[in-house]
Structures are given as structure tokens and as C-alpha cells.
C-alpha atoms as a PDB file:
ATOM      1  CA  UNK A   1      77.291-100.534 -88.416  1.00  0.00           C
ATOM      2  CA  UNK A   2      73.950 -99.650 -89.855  1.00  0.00           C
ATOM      3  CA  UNK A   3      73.930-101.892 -92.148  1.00  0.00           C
ATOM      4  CA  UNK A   4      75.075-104.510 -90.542  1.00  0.00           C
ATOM      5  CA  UNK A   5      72.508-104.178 -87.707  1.00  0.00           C
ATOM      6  CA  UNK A   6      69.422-103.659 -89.879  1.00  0.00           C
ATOM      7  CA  UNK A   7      70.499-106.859 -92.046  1.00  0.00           C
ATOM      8  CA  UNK A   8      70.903-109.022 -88.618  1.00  0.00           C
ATOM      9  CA  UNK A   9      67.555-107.764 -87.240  1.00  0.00           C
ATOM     10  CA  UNK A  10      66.116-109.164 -90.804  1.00  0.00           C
ATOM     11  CA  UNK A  11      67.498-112.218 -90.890  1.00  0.00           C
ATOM     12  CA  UNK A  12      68.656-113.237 -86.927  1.00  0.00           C
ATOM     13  CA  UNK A  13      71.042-116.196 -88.304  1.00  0.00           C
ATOM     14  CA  UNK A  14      73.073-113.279 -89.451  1.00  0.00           C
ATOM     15  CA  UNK A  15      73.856-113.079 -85.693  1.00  0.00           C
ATOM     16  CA  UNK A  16      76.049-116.228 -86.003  1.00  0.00           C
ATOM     17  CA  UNK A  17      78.950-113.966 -87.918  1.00  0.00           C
ATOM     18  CA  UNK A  18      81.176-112.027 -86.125  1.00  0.00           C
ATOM     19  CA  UNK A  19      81.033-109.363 -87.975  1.00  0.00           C
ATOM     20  CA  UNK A  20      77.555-108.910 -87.664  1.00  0.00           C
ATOM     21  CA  UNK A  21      77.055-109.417 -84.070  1.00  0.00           C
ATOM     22  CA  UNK A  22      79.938-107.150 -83.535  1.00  0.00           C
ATOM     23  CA  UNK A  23      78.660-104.623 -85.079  1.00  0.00           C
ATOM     24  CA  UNK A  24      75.794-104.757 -82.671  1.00  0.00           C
ATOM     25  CA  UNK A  25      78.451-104.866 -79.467  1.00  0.00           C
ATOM     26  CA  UNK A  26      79.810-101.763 -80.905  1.00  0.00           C
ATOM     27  CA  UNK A  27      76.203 -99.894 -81.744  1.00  0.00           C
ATOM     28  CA  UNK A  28      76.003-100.513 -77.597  1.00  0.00           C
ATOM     29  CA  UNK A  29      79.005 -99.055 -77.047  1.00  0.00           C
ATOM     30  CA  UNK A  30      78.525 -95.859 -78.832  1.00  0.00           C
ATOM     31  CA  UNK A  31      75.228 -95.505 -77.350  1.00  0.00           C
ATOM     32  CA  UNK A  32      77.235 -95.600 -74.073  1.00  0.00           C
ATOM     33  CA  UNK A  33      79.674 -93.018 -74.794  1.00  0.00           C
ATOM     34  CA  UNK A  34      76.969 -90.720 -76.504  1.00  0.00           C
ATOM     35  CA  UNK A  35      78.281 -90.831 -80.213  1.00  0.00           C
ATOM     36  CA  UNK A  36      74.783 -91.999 -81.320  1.00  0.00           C
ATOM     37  CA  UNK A  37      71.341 -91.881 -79.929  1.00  0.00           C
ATOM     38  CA  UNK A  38      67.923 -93.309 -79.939  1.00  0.00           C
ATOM     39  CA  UNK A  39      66.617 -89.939 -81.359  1.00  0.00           C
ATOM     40  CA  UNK A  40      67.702 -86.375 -81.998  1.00  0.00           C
ATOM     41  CA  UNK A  41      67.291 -83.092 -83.123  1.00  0.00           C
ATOM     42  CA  UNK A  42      67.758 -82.331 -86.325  1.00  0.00           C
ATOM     43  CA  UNK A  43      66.792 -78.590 -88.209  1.00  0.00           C
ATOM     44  CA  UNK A  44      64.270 -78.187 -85.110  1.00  0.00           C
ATOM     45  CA  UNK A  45      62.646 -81.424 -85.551  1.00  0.00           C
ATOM     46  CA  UNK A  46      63.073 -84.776 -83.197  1.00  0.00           C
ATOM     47  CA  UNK A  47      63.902 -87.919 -85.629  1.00  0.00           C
ATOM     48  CA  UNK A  48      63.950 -91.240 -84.096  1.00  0.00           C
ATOM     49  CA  UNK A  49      66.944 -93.587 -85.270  1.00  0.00           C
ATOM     50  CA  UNK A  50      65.055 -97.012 -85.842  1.00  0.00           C
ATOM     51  CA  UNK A  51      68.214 -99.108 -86.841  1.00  0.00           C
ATOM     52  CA  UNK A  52      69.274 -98.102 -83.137  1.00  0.00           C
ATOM     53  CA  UNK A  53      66.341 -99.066 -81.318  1.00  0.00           C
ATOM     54  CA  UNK A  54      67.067-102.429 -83.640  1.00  0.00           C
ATOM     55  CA  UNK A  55      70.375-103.057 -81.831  1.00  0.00           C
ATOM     56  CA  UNK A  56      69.591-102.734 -78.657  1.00  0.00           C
ATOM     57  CA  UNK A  57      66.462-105.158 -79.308  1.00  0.00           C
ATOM     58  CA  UNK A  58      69.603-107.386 -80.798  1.00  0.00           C
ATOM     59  CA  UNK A  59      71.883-106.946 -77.647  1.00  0.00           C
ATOM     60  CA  UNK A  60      69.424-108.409 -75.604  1.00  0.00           C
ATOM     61  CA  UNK A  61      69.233-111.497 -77.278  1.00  0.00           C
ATOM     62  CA  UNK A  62      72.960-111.770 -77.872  1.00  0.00           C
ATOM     63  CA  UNK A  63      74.223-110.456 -74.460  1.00  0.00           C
ATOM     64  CA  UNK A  64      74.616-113.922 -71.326  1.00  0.00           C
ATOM     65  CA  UNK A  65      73.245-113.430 -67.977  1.00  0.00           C
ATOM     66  CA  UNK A  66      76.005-112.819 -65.623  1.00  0.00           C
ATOM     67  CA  UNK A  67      76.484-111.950 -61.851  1.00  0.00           C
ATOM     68  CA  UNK A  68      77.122-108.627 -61.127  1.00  0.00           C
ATOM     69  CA  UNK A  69      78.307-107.144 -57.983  1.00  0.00           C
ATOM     70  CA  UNK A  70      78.368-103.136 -57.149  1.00  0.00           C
ATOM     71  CA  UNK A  71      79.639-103.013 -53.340  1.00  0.00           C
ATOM     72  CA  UNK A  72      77.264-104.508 -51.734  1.00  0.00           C
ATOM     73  CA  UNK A  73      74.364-105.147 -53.936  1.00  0.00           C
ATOM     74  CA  UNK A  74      73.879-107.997 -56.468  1.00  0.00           C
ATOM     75  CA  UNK A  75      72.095-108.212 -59.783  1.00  0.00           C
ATOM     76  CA  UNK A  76      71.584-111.100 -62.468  1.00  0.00           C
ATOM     77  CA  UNK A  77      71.780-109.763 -65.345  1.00  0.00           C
ATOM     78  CA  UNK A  78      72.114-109.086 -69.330  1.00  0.00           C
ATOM     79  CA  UNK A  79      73.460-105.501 -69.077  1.00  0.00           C
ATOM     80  CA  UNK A  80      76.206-103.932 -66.416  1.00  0.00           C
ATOM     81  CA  UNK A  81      76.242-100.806 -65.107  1.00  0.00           C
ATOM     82  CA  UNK A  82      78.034 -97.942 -66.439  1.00  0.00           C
ATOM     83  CA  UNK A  83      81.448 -97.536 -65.149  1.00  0.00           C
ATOM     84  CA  UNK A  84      84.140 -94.797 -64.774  1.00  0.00           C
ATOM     85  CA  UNK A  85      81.090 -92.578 -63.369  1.00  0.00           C
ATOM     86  CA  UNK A  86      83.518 -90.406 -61.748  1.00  0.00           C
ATOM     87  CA  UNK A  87      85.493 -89.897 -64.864  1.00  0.00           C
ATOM     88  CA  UNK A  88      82.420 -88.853 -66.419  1.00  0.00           C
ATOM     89  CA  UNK A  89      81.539 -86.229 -64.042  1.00  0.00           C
ATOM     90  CA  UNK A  90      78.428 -87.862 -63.075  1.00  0.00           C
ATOM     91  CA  UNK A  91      77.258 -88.330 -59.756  1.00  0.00           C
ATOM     92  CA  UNK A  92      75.290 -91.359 -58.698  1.00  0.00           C
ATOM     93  CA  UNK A  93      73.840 -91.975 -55.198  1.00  0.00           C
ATOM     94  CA  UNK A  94      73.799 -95.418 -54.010  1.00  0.00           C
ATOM     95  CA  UNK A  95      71.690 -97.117 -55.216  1.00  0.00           C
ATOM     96  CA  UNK A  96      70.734 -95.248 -57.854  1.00  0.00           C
ATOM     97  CA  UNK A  97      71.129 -97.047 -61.195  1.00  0.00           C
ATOM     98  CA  UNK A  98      72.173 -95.930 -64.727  1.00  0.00           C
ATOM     99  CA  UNK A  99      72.447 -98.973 -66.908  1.00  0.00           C
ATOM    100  CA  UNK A 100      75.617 -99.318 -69.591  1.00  0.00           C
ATOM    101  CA  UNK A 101      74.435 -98.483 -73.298  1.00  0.00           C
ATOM    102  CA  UNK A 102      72.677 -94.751 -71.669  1.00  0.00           C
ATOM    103  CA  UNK A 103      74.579 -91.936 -72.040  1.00  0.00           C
ATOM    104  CA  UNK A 104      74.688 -89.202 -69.058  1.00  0.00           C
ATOM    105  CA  UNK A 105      76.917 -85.825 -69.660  1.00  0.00           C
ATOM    106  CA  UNK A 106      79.135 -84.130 -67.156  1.00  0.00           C
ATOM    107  CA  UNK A 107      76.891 -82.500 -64.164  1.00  0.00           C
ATOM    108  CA  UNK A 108      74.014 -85.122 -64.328  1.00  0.00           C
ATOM    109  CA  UNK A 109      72.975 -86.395 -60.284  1.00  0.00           C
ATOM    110  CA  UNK A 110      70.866 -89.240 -60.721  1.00  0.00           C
ATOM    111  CA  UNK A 111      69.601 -90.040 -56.688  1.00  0.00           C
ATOM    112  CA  UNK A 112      68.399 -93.300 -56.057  1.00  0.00           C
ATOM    113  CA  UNK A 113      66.875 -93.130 -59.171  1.00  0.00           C
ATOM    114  CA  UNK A 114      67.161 -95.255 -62.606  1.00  0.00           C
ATOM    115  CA  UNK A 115      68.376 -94.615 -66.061  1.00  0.00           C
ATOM    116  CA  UNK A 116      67.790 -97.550 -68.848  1.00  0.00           C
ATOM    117  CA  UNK A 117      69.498 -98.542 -71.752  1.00  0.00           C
ATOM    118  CA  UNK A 118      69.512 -95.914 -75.183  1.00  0.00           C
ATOM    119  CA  UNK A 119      68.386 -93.070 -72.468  1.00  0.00           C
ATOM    120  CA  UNK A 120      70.078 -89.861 -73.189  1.00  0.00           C
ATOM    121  CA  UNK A 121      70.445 -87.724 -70.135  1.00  0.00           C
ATOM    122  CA  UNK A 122      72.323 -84.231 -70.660  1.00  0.00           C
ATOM    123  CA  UNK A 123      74.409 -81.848 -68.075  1.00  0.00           C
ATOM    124  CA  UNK A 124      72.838 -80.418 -65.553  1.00  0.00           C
ATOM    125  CA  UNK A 125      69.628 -82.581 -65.251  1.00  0.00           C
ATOM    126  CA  UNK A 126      68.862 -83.946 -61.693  1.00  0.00           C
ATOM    127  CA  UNK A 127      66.927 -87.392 -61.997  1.00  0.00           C
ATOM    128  CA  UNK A 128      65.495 -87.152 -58.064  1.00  0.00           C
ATOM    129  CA  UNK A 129      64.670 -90.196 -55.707  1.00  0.00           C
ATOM    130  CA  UNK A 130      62.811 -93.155 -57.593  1.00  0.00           C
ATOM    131  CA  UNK A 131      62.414 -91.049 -60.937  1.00  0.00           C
ATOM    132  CA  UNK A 132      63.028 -93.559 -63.915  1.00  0.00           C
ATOM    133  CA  UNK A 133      64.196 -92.629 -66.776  1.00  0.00           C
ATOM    134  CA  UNK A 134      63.161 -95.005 -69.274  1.00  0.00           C
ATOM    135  CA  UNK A 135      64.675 -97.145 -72.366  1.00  0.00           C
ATOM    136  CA  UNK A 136      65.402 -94.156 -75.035  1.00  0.00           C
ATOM    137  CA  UNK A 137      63.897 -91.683 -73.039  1.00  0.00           C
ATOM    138  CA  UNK A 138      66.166 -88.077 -74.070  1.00  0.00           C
ATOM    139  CA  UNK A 139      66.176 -85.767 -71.144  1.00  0.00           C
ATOM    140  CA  UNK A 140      67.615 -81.928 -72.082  1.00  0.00           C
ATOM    141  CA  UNK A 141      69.639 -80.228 -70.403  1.00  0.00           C
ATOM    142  CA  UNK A 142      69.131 -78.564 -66.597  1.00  0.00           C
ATOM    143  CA  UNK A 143      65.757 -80.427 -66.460  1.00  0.00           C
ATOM    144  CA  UNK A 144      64.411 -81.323 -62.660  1.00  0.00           C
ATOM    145  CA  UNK A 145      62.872 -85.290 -62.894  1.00  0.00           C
ATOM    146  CA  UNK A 146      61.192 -85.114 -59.536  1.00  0.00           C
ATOM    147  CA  UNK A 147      60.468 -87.571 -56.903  1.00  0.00           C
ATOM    148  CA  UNK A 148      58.665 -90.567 -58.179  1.00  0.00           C
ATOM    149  CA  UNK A 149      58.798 -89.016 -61.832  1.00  0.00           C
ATOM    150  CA  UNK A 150      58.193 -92.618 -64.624  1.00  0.00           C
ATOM    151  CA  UNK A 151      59.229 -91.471 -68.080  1.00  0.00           C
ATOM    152  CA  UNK A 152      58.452 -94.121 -70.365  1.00  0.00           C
ATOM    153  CA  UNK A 153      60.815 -96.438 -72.532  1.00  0.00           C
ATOM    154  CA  UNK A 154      60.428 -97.796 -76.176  1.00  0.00           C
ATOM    155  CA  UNK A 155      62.021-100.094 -78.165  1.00  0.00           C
ATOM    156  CA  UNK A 156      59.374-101.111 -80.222  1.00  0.00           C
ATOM    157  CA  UNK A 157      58.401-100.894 -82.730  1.00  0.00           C
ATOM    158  CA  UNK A 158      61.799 -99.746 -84.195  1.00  0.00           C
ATOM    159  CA  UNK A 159      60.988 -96.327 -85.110  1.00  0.00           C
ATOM    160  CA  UNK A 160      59.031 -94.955 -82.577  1.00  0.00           C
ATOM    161  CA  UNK A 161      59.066 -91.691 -80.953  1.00  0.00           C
ATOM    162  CA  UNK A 162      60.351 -91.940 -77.357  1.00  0.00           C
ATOM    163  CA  UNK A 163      59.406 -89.702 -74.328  1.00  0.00           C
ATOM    164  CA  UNK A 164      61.463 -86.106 -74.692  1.00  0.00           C
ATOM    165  CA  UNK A 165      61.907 -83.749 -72.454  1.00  0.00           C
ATOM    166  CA  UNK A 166      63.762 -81.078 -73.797  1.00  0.00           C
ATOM    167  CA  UNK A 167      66.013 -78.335 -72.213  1.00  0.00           C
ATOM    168  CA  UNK A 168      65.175 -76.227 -68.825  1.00  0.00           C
ATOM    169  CA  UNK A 169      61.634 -78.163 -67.828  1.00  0.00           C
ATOM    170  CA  UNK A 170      60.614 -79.458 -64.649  1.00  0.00           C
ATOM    171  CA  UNK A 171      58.692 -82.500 -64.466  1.00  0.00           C
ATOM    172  CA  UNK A 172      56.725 -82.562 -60.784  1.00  0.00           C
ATOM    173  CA  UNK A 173      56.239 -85.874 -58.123  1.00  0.00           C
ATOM    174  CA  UNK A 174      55.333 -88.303 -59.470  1.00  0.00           C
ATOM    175  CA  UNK A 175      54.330 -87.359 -63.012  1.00  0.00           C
ATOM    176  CA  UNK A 176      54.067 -89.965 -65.744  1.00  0.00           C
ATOM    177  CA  UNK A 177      55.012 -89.114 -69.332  1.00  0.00           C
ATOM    178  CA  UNK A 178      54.635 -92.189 -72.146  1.00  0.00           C
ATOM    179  CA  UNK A 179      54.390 -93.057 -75.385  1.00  0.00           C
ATOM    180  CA  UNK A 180      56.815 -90.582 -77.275  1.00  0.00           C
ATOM    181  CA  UNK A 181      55.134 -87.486 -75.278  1.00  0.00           C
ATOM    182  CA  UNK A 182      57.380 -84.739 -75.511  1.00  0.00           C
ATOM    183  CA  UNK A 183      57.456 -81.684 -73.361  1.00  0.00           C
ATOM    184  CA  UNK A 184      59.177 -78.966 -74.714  1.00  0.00           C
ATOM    185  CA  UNK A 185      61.506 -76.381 -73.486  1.00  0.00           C
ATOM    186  CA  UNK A 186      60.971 -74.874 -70.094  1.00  0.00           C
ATOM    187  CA  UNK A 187      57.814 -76.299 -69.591  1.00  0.00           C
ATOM    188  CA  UNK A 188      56.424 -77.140 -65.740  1.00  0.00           C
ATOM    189  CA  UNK A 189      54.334 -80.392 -65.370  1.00  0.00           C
ATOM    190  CA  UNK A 190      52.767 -80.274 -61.659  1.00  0.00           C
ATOM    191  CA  UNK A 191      52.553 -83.358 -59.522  1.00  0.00           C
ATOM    192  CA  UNK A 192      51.010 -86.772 -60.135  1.00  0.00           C
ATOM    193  CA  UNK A 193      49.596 -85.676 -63.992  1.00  0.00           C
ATOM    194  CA  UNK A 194      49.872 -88.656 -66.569  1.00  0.00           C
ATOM    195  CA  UNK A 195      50.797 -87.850 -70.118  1.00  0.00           C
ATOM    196  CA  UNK A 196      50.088 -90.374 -72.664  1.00  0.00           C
ATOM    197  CA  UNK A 197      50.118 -90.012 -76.717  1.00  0.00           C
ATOM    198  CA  UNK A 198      46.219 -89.713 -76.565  1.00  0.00           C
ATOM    199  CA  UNK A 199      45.881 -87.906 -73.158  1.00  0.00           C
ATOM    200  CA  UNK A 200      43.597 -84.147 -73.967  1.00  0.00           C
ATOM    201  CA  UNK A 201      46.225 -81.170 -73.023  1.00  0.00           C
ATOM    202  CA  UNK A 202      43.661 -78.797 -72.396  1.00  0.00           C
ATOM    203  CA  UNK A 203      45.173 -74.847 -72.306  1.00  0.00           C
ATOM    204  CA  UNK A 204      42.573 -73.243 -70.637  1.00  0.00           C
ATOM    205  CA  UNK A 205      43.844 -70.073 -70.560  1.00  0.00           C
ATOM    206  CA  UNK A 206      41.608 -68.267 -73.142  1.00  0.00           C
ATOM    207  CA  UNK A 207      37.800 -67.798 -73.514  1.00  0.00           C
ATOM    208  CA  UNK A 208      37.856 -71.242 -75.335  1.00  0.00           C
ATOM    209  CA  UNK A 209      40.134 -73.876 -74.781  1.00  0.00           C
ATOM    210  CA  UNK A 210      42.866 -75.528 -77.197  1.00  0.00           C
ATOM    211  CA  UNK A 211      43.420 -78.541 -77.487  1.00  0.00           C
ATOM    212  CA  UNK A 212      47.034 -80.679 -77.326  1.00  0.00           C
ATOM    213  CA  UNK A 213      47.877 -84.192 -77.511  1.00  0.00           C
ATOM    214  CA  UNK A 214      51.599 -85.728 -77.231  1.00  0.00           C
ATOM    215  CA  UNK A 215      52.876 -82.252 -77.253  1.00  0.00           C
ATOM    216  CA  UNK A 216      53.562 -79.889 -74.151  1.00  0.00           C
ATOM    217  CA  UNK A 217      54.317 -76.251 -75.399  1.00  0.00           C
ATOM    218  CA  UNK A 218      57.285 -74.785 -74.390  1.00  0.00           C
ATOM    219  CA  UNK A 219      57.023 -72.808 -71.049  1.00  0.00           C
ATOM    220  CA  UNK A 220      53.618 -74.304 -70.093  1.00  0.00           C
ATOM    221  CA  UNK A 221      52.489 -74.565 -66.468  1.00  0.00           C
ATOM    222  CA  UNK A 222      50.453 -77.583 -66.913  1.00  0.00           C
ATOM    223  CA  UNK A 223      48.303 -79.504 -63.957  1.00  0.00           C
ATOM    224  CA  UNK A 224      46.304 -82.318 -63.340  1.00  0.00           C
ATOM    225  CA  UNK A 225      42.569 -81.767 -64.190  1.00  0.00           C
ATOM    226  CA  UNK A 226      39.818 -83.728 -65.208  1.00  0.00           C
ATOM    227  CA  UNK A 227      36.830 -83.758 -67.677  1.00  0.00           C
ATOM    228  CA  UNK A 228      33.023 -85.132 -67.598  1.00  0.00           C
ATOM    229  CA  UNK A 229      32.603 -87.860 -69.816  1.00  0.00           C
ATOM    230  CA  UNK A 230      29.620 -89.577 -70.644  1.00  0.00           C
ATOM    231  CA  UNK A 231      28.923 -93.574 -70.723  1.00  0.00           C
ATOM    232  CA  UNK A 232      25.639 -95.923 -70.638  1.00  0.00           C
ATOM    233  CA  UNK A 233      26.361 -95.928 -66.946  1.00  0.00           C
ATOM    234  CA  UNK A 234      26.162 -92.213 -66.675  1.00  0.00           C
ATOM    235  CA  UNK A 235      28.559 -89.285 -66.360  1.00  0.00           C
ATOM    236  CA  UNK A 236      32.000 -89.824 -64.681  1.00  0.00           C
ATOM    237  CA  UNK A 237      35.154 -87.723 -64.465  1.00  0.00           C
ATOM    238  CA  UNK A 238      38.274 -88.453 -66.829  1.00  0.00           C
ATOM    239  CA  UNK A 239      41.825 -87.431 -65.923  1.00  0.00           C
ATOM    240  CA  UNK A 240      43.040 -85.074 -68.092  1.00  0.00           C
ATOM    241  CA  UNK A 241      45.597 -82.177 -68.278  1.00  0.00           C
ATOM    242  CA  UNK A 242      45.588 -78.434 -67.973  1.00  0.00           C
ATOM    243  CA  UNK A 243      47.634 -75.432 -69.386  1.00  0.00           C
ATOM    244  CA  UNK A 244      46.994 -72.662 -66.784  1.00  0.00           C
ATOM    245  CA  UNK A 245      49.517 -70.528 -67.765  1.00  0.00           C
ATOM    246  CA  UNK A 246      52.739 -69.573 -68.596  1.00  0.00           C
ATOM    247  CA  UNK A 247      56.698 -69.243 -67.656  1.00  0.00           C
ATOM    248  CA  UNK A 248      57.608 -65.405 -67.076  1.00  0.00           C
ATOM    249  CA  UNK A 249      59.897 -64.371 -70.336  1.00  0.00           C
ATOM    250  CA  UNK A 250      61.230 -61.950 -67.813  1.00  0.00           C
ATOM    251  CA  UNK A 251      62.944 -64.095 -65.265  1.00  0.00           C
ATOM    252  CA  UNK A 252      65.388 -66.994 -65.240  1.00  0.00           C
ATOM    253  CA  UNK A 253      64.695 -70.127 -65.012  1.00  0.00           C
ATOM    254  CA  UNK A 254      64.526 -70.475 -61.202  1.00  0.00           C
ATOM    255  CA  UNK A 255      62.177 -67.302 -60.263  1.00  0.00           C
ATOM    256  CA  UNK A 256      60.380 -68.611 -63.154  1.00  0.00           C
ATOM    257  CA  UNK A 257      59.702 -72.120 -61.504  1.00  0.00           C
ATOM    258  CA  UNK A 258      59.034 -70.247 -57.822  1.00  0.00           C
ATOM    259  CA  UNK A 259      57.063 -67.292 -59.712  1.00  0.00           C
ATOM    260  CA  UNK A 260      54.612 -70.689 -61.755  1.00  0.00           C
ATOM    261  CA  UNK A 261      54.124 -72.732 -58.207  1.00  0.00           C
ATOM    262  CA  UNK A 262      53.381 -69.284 -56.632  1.00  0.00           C
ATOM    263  CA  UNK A 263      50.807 -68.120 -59.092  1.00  0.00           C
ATOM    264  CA  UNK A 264      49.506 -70.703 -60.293  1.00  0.00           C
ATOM    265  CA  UNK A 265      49.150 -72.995 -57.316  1.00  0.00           C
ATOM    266  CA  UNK A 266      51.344 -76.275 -58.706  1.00  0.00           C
ATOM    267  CA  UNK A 267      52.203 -78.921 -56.612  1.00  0.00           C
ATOM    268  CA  UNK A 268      55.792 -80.292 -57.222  1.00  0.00           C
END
């Protein structure tokens, strides 16, 4: 199928074989069912799969718009729903959306939320009320998306690193993470702080401050700050984002979470 793909999203007339569009139809469908992905981990390191992010790009074009009816909601349309939820072990609370070519494992509740196309969303991850999950965004396992939580999507360019959030972290109301940010393991983002590739992760926690940028540490607490900057205009204050601490080794997961918002003061 690789092949195939990366020769049709070359040379698009390809498209008019059968064999080549077909082999984008069935990239899709293993996206769907979770037998390939947008990116994964391989020998501890996150490798994005470009010739994937080529066939969805391709699906689009070759997909029709169609009608689509779920009870009593309509959509128009390149791309259904996923089906068989309840086979899956999935739930999904109307009218939360998780779009066909995503793949969601057993345990996932996605509220009236949305999960895209290439997103990889694994067991035990709750994506909360309005939370989007976006196009080849991978989620971990038992991670809390929050109210209002955006992770970003990319498709292009072909290649690049989506938003991860990897296993056990908590991602507060109405945080933003983009452009191939990942947050790793166990880490708590508090409310309403934006991550972007270039945003200053500032861990404040020693006498002089370290710098991060695209890359949350594993079992961060991490807020929403800001910094002085100055322009010809004069000085002015510049979101940025704070390490203030860390996730107790000693406790599980849960305490953890309470012990971070309790000493630390997070808002989730």
C-alpha cells in the first residue's frame, strides 16, 4: 500500500487506476481499525509515518460528498462516522463525534466531544465535553482531555510531527496544544495554557529557570504564566508556560492529580 500511495500522491493521474486508488481506500481502513497510524513509538522515540498522512490527504480528494444521517442529526459530508461503536467498546455521547479513519480502543468515552480522521485515541482516555481531538493527534492511554481541551491536527506537510499526549496525563479546560507539541507521560497541563512548537516552557522550579519548547516533561505540573517582553511601544506581557512542580513518585495516578491541584494551586 505504501507504495502505491506515495506514487499516487506524486503523480495524482495515478488516482485514475484502481489499484492505486484502492490502495488509498484500504490505507483508510486500516487507520480505522488501528493496524497503522499517523505516528508511533518506536525504541522510545515518536516517528511520524508521512506516506500515511499522504493518504488521507488522497482520501479527501477521492472520497463524494454524501448525506449522512445519525438519528436525528444530519451532516454533508466526505467522511462517515465510525460504526459498530458498541462492538468496539467505546462509548460515545450524543453528539459527540469520532470520524471513520480514527482509531479509539476499548474503554475510550468521548462526551460531546470530537475525534478527526488519523487520530489515535487509546483505552481508558476520557475526551470530556467539546474537547477535540484533532487530525493525527495520538492520545495515550488513561489520559483526561478536559472540557474545552483543542489538540491540534496535521496533515501537512506529510511528515510532520502531530500533537502527542502520551500515557496517564491530564490536559486541563480548555488547554490548547499544536503543532506536534507533545506532553509526555503523566504530565498535568492546568486550565486555559496554549502550547505551540515555539511557546517558552519555563520550569521554574530551581534558582534559575530551564527552558522547554514542544516538549512537556513527564510528570510536570505546568500552568499558565506570562513573561515581560519588550517592543518600540514599550514593555507588555507574553503568555507563556510554567513548570511549578512535579507528580508525587509515591502515589498513583489519582492522589497524584488531587495531591498537584492541591499543592500547587492548578485550575482544571
Amino acid at each position: 500500500m505504501r507504495e502505491l500511495v506515495e506514487a499516487a500522491f506524486d503523480d495524482r493521474d495515478l488516482l485514475k487506476d484502481e489499484k492505486h486508488s484502492r490502495a488509498v481506500f484500504d490505507t483508510i481502513e486500516e487507520l480505522d481499525k488501528g493496524r497503522v497510524r499517523v505516528a508511533e513509538k518506536t525504541d522510545g522515540a515518536w516517528k511520524s509515518n508521512a506516506w500515511v498522512m499522504k493518504a488521507i490527504n488522497l482520501y479527501f480528494g477521492l472520497a463524494e460528498m454524501e448525506t449522512i444521517t445519525a438519528g436525528p442529526f444530519e451532516y454533508h459530508d466526505k467522511i462517515p462516522t465510525k460504526k459498530n461503536l458498541a462492538d468496539a467498546g467505546v462509548r460515545v455521547v450524543p453528539p459527540g463525534t469520532v470520524r471513520y479513519g480514527s482509531f479509539v480502543e476499548p474503554g475510550v468515552v468521548v462526551m460531546p466531544g470530537y475525534v478527526n480522521i488519523g487520530a489515535y485515541v487509546a483505552g481508558g482516555t476520557m475526551v470530556d465535553t467539546w474537547a477535540t481531538v484533532g487530525s493525527g493527534a495520538q492520545v495515550g492511554r488513561n489520559v483526561h482531555l478536559a472540557g474545552g481541551v483543542g489538540l491540534g491536527g496535521v496533515l501537512e506537510p506529510p511528515g510532520a510531527t502531530p500533537v502527542i499526549i502520551e500515557d496517564g496525563a491530564f490536559i486541563g479546560s480548555r488547554a490548547i496544544v499544536v503543532e506536534g507539541v507533545r506532553v509526555e507521560e503523566e504530565a498535568v497541563v492546568g486550565a486555559n495554557v496554549v502550547l505551540t512548537s515555539s511557546t517558552r516552557i519555563l520550569d521554574v522550579t530551581g534558582e534559575e529557570e530551564i527552558v522547554h519548547r514542544g516538549v512537556v516533561p513527564a510528570r510536570s505540573v505546568v500552568v499558565a504564566g506570562t513573561r515581560t517582553r519588550t517592543f518600540p511601544a514599550g514593555e507588555y506581557q507574553l503568555q507563556t508556560a510554567l513548570i511549578i512542580g512535579k507528580r508525587k513518585e509515591s502515589t498513583d495516578r489519582k492522589t497524584s492529580l488531587n495531591d498537584a491541584l492541591r499543592d500547587f494551586g492548578v485550575s482544571v
